[in-house]
Protein backbone atom coordinates (compact mmCIF):
# COMPACT_ATOMS: atom_id res chain seq x y z
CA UNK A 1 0.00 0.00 0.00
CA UNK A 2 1.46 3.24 -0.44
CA UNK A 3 1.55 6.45 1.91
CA UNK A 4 0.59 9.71 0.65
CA UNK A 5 4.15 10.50 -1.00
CA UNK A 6 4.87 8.90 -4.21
CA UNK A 7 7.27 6.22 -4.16
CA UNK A 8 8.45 6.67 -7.77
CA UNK A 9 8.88 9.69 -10.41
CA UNK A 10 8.87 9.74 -13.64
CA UNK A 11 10.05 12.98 -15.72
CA UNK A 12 9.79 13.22 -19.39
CA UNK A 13 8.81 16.98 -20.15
CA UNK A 14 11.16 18.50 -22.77
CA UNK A 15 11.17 20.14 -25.78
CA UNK A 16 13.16 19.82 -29.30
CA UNK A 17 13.49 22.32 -31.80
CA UNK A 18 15.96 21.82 -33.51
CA UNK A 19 18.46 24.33 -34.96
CA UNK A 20 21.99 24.04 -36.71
CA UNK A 21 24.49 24.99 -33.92
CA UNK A 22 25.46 28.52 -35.73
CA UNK A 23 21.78 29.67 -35.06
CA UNK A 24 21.65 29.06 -31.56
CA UNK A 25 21.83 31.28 -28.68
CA UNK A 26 21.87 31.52 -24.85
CA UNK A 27 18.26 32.39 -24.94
CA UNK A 28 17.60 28.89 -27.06
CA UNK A 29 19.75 26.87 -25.43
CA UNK A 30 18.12 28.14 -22.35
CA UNK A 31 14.52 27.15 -23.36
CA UNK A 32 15.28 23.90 -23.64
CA UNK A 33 17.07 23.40 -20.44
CA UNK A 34 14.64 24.92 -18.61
CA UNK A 35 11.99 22.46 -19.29
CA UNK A 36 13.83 19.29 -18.93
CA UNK A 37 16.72 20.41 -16.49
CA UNK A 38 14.69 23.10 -14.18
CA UNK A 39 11.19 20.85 -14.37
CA UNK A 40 12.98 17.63 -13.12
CA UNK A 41 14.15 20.04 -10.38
CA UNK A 42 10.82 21.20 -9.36
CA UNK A 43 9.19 18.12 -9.27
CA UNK A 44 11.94 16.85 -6.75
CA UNK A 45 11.76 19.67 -4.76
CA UNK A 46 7.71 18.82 -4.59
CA UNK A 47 8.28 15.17 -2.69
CA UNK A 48 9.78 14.02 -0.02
CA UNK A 49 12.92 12.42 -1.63
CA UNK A 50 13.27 10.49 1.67
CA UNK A 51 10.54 8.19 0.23
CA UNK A 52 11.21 8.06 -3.30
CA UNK A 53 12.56 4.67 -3.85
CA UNK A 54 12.82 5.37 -8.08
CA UNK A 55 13.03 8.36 -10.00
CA UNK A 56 13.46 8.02 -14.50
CA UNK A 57 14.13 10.80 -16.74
CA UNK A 58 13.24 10.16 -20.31
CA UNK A 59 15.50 11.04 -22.56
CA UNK A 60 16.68 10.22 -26.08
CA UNK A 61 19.40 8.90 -27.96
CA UNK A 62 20.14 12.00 -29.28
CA UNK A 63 22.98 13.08 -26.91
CA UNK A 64 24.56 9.29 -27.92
CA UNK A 65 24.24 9.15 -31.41
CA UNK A 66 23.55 12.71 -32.29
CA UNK A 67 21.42 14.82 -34.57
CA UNK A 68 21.61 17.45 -36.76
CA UNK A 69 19.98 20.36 -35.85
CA UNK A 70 20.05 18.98 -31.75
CA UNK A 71 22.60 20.26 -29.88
CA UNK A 72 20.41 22.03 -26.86
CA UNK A 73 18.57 19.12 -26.88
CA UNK A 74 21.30 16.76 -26.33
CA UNK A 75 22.48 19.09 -23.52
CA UNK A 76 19.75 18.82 -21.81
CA UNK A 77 19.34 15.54 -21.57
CA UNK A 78 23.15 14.96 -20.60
CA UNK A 79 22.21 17.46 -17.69
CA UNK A 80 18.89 15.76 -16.66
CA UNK A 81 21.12 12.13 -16.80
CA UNK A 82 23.78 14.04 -14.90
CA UNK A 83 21.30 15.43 -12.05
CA UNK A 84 19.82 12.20 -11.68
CA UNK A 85 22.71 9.91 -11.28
């Protein structure tokens, strides 16, 4: 049975569009680190991480194999992996 606080959390917010690496900027890059990077940290800020027993970030194999056009995105989900580990 389980208490009030979830026991597991699962993050997959994020957002792609993709742009060569000559057209982005801070403000870009920015957008898309929000959502996946600063959303992952609100929801843990929103249990008790005392009880959470599993927490999975969705990601993509973008940041592994690459993408044209993907370079925030692939940031952002290197961050998200490196904030969860």
């Amino acid at each position: 049975m389980l208490d009030d606080e979830p026991y597991c959390l699962v993050h997959g917010a994020g957002v792609n569009h993709p742009i060569a690496a000559h057209g982005l900027d801070v403000a870009k890059l920015e957008q898309e680190q929000r959502i996946k990077v600063a959303g992952l940290g609100h929801l843990l800020d929103a249990v008790d991480r005392n009880g959470l027993k599993l927490c999975i970030g969705l990601g993509s194999v973008i940041g592994a194999v690459g993408m044209h056009g993907n370079l925030g995105y692939a940031v952002a989900n290197e961050r998200m992996a490196a904030r969860l580990a």
